[in-house]
C-alpha atoms as a PDB file:
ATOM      1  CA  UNK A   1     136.040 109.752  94.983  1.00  0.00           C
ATOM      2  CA  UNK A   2     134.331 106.400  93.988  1.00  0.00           C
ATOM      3  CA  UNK A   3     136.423 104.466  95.605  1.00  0.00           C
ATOM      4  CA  UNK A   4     136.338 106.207  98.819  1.00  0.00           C
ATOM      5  CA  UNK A   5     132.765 106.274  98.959  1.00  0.00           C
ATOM      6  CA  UNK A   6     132.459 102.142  97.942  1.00  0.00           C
ATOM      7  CA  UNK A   7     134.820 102.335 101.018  1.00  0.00           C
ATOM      8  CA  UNK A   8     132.515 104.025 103.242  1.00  0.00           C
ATOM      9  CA  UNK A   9     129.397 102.473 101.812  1.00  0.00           C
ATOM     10  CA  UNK A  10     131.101  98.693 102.962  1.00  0.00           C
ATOM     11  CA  UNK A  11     131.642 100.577 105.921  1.00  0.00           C
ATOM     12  CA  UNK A  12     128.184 101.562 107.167  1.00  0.00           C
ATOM     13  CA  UNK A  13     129.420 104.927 107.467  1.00  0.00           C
ATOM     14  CA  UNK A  14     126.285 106.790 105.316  1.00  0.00           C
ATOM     15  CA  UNK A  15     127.382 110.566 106.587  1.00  0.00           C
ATOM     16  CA  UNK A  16     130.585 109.721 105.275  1.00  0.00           C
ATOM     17  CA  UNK A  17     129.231 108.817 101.861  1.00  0.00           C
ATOM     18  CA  UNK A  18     127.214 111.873 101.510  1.00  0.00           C
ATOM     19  CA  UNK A  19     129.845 114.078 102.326  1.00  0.00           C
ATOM     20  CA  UNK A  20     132.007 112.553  99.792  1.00  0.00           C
ATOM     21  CA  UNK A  21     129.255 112.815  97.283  1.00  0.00           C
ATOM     22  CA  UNK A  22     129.038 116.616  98.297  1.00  0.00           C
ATOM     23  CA  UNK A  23     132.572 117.192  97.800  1.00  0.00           C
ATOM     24  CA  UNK A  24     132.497 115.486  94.048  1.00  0.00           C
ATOM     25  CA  UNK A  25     130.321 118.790  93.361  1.00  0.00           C
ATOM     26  CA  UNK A  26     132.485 121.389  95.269  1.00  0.00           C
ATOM     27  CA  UNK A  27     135.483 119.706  93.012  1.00  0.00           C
ATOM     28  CA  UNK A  28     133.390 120.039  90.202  1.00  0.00           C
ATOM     29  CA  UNK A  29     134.110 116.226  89.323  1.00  0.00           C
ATOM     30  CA  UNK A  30     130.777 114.986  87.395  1.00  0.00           C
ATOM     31  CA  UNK A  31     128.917 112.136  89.150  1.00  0.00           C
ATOM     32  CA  UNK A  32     128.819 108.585  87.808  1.00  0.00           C
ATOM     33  CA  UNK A  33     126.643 105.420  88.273  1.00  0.00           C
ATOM     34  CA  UNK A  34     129.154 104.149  90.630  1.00  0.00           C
ATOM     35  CA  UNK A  35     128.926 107.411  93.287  1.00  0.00           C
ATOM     36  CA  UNK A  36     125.201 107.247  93.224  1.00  0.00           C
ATOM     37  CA  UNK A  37     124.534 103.607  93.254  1.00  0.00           C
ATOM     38  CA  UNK A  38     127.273 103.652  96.143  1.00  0.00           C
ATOM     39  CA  UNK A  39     125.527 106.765  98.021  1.00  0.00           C
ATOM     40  CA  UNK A  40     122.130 104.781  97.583  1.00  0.00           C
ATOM     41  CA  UNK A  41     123.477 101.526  99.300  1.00  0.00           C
ATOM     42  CA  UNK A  42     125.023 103.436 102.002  1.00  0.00           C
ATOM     43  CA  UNK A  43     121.671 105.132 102.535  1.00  0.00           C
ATOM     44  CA  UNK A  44     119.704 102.315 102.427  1.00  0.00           C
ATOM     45  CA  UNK A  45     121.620  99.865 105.113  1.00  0.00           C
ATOM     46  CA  UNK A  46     121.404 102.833 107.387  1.00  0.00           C
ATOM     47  CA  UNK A  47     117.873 102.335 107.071  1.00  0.00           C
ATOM     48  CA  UNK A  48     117.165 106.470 105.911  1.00  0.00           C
ATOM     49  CA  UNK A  49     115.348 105.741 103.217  1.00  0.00           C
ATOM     50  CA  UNK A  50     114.310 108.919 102.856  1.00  0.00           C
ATOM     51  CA  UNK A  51     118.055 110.312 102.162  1.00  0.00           C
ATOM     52  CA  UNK A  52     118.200 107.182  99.248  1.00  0.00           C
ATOM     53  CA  UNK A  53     114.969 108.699  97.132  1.00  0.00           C
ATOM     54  CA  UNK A  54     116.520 112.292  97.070  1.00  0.00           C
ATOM     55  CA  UNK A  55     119.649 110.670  95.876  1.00  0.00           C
ATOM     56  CA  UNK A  56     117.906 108.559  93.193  1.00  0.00           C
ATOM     57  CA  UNK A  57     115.910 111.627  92.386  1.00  0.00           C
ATOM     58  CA  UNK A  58     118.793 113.419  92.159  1.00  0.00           C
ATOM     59  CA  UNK A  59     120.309 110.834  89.763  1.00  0.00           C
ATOM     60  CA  UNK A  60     117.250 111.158  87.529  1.00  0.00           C
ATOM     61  CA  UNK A  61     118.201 114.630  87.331  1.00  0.00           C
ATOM     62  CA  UNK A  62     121.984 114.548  86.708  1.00  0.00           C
ATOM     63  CA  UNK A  63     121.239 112.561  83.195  1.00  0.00           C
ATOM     64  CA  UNK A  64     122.807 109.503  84.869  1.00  0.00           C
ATOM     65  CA  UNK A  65     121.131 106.513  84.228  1.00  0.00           C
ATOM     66  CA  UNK A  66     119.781 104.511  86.972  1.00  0.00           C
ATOM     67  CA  UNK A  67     119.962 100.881  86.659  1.00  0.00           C
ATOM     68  CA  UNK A  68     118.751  97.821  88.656  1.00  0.00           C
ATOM     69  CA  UNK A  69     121.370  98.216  90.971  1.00  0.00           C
ATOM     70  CA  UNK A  70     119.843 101.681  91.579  1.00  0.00           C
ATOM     71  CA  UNK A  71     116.585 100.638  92.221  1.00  0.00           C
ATOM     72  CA  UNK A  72     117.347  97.581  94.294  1.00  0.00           C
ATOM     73  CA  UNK A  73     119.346  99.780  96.623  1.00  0.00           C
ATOM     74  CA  UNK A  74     116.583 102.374  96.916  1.00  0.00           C
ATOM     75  CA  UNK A  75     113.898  99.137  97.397  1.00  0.00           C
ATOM     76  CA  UNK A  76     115.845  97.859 100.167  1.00  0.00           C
ATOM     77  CA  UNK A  77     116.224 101.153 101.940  1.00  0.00           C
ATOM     78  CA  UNK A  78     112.193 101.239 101.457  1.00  0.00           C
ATOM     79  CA  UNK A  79     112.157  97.610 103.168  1.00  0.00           C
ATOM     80  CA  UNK A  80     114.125  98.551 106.334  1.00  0.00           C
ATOM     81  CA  UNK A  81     111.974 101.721 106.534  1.00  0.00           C
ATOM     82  CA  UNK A  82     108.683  99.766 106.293  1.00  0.00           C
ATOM     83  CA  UNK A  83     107.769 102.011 103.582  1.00  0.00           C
ATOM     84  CA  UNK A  84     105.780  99.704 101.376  1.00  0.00           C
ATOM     85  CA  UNK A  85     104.111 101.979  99.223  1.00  0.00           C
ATOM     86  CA  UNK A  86     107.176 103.920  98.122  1.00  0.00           C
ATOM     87  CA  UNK A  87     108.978 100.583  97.333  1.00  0.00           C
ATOM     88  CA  UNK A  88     106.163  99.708  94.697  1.00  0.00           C
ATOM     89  CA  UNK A  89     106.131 103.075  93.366  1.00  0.00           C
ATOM     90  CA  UNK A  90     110.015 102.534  92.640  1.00  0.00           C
ATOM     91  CA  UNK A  91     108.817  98.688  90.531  1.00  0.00           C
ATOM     92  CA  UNK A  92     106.385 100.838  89.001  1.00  0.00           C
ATOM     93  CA  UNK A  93     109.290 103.267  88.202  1.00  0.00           C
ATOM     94  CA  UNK A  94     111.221 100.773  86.848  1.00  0.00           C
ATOM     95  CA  UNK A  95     109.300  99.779  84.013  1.00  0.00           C
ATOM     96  CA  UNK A  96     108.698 103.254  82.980  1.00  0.00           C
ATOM     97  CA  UNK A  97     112.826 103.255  82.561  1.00  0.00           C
ATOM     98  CA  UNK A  98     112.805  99.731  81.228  1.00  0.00           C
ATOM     99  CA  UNK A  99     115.076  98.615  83.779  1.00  0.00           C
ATOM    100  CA  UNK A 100     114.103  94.879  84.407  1.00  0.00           C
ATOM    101  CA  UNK A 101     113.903  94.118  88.133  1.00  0.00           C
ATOM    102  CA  UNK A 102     115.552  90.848  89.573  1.00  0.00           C
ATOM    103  CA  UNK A 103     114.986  88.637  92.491  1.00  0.00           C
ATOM    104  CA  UNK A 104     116.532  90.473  94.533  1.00  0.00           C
ATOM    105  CA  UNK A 105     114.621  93.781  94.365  1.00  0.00           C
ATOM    106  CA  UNK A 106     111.090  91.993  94.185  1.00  0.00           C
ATOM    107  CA  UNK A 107     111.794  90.032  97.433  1.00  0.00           C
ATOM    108  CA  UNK A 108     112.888  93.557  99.249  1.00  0.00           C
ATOM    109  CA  UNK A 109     109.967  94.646  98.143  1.00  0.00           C
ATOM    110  CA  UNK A 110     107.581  91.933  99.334  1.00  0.00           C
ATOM    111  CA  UNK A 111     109.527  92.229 102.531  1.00  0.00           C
ATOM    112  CA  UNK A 112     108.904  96.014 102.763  1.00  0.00           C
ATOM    113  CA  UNK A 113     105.022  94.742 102.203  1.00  0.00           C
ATOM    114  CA  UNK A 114     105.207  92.493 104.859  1.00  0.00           C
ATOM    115  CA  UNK A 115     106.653  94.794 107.228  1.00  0.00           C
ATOM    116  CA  UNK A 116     104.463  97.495 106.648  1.00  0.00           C
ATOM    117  CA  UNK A 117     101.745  95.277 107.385  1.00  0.00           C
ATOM    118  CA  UNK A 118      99.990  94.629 104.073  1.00  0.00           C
ATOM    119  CA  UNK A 119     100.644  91.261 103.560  1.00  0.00           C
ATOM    120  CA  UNK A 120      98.152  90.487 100.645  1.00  0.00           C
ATOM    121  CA  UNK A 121     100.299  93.362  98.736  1.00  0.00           C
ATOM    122  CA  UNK A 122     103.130  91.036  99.169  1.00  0.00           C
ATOM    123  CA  UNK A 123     102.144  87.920  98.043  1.00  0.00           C
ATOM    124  CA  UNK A 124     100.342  89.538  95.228  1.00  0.00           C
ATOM    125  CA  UNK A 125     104.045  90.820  94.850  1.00  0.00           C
ATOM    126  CA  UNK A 126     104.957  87.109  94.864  1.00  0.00           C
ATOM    127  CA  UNK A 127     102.174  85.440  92.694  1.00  0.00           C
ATOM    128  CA  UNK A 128     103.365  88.143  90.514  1.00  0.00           C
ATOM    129  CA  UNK A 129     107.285  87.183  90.186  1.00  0.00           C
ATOM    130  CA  UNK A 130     105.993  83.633  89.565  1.00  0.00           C
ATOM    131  CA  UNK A 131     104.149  84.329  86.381  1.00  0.00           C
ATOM    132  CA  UNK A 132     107.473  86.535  85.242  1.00  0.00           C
ATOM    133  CA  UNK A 133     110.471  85.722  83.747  1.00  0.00           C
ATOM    134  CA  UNK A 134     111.623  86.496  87.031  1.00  0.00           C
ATOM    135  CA  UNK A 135     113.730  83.297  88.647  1.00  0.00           C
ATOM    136  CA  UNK A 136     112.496  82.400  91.951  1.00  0.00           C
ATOM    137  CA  UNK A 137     115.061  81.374  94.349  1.00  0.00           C
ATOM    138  CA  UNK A 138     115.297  81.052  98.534  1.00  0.00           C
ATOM    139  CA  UNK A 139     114.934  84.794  99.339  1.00  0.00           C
ATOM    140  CA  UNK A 140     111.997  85.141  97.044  1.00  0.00           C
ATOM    141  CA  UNK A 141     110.359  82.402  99.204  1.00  0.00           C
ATOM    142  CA  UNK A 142     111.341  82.788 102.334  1.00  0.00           C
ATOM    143  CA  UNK A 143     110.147  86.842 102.254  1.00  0.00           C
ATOM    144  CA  UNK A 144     106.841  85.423 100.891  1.00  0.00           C
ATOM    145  CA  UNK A 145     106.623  82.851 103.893  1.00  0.00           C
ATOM    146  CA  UNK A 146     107.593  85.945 106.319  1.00  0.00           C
ATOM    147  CA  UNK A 147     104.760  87.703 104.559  1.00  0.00           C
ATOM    148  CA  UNK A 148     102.541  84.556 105.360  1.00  0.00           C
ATOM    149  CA  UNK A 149     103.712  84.467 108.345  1.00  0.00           C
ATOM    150  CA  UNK A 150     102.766  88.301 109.293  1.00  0.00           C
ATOM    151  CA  UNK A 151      99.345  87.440 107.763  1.00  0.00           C
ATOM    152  CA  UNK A 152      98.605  84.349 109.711  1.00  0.00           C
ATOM    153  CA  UNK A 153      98.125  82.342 107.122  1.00  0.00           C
ATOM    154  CA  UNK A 154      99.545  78.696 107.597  1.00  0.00           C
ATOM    155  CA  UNK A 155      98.250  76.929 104.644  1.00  0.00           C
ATOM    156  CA  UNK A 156      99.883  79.502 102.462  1.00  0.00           C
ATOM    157  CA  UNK A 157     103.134  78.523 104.455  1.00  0.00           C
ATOM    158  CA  UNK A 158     102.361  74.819 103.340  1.00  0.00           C
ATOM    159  CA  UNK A 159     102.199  75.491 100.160  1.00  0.00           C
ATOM    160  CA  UNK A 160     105.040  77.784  99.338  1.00  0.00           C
ATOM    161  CA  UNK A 161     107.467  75.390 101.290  1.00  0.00           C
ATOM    162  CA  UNK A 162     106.122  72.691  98.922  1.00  0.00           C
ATOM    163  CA  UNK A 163     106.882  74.702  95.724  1.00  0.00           C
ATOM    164  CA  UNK A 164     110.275  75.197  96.988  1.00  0.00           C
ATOM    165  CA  UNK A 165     110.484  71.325  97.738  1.00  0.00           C
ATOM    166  CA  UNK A 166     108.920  70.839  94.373  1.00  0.00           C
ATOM    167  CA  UNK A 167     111.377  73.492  91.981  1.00  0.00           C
ATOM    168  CA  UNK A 168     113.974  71.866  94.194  1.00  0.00           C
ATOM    169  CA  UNK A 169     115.157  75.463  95.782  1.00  0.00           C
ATOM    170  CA  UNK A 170     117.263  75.310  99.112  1.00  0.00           C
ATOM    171  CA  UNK A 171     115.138  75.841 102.202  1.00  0.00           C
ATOM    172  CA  UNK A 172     116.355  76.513 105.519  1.00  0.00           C
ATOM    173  CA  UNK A 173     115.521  76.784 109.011  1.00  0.00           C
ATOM    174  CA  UNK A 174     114.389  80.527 108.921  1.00  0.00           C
ATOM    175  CA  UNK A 175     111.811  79.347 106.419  1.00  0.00           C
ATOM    176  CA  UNK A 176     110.502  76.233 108.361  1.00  0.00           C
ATOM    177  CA  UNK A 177     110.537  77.906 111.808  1.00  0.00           C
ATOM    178  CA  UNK A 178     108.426  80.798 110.085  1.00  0.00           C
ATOM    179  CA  UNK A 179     106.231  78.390 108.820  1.00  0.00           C
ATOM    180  CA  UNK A 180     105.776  76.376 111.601  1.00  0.00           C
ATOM    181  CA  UNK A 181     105.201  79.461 113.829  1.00  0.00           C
ATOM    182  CA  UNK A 182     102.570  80.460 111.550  1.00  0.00           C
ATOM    183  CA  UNK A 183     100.588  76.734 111.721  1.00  0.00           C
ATOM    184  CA  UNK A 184     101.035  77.335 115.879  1.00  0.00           C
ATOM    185  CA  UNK A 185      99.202  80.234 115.764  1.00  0.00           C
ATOM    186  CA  UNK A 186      96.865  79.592 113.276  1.00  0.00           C
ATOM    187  CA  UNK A 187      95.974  75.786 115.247  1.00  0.00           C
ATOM    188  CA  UNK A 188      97.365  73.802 112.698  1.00  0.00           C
ATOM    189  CA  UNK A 189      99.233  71.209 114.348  1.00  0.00           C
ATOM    190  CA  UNK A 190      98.981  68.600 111.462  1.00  0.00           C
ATOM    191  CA  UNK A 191     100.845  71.445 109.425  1.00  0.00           C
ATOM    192  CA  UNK A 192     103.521  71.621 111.696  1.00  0.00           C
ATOM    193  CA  UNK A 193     104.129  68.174 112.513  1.00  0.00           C
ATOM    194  CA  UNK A 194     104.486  67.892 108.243  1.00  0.00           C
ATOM    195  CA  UNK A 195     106.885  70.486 108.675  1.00  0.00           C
ATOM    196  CA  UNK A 196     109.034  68.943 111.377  1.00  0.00           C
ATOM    197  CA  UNK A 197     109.181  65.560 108.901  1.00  0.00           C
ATOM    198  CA  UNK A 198     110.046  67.324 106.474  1.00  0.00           C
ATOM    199  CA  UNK A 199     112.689  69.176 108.053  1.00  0.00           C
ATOM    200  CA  UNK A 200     114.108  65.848 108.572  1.00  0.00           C
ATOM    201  CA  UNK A 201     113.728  64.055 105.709  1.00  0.00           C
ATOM    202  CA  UNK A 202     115.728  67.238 103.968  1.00  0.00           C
ATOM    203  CA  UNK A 203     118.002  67.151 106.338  1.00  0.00           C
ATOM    204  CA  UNK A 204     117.535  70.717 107.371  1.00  0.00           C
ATOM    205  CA  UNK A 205     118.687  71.821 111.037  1.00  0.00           C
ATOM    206  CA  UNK A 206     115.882  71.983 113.611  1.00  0.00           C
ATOM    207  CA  UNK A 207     116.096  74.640 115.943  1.00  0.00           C
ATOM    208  CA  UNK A 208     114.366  75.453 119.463  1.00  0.00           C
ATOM    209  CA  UNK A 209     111.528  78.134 117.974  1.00  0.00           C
ATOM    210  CA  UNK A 210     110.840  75.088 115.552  1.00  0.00           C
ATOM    211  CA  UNK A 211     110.397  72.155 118.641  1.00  0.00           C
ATOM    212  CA  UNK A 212     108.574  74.606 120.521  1.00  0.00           C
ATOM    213  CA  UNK A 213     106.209  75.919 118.386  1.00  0.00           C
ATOM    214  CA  UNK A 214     105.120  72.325 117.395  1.00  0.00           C
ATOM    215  CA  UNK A 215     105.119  70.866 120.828  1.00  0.00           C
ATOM    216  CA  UNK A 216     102.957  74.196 121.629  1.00  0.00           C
ATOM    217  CA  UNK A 217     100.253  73.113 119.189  1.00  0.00           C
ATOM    218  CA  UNK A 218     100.320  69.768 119.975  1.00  0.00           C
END
């Protein structure tokens, strides 16, 4: 049963999963990490979040132990459903299981933040990762940018991109072209003409939203 439903998860084929998971009952075969955390993921890339919680909530129930794999799967289904609030409920969650939460799972959630419109949450969210143990690495940054981005708020763009210059973390061109959108809109053109050096001096590909958005301010 596992490994059908990993198959289906990879798949994108959710219904699929759940069925599965249904029959594991009907067999009486007793649920494992691996079926829920696999049920979760499916759930959450199809973007029904709400069909992830019952499953984690279900999990909770069964006496299986959810783990960060768990929680970053539920987090992520949060994100794509712009449901902000229920993705920091789940951090909060996590602590209360002492399951440690990694990059991965704090970016979703600043991302969820971001999309649900509450960008302060999110780069609360962020200022927060920075003073954990937490590493911070490209998609850490680049949801905080987005989050920036969402918020209008250029300088903030500035500065994260010159952490991640600083701590000598990849960038790419989704990050700059955020940032330099953000500086467009926000009438900083010295910020994006910084941006476009920079680009170059890091030898990151420029694309046509970048060029634009700087010749637009200009």
């Amino acid at each position: 049963f596992n490994a059908a439903i990993s198959v289906c998860e990879k798949a994108g084929e959710w219904e699929s999963s759940l069925n599965l998971f249904s029959a594991m009952s009907q067999s009486m075969v007793e649920y494992s990490r691996i079926s829920f955390n696999a049920v979760i993921s499916a759930c959450g890339k199809a973007s029904t979040w709400d069909r992830a919680l019952e499953i984690l909530g279900l999990m909770v129930q069964s006496g299986v132990r959810s783990d960060a794999v768990s929680f970053s799967a539920a987090v992520s289904a949060c994100e794509k459903g712009r449901k902000w609030e229920r993705a920091l409920r789940l951090l909060g969650r996590m602590q209360q299981h002492t399951v440690e939460a990694d990059t991965i799972t704090l970016s979703a959630a600043i991302s969820a933040c971001s999309r649900g419109s509450e960008w302060e949450k999110g780069l609360q969210l962020f200022s927060f990762i920075a003073q954990s143990s937490a590493k911070l690495d490209t998609t850490a940054f680049s949801a905080a940018i987005s989050t920036c981005e969402r918020g209008g708020g250029w300088e903030g763009c500035l500065q994260l991109l010159h952490a991640m210059l600083q701590n000598r973390i990849a960038s790419d061109t989704i990050a700059f072209s955020a940032a330099i959108s953000t500086c467009e809109r926000g009438g900083g053109w010295e910020g994006c003409l910084q941006l476009l050096h920079a680009m170059l001096q890091n030898r990151i590909a420029s694309d046509t939203i970048a060029f634009s958005a700087a010749i637009s301010t200009c």
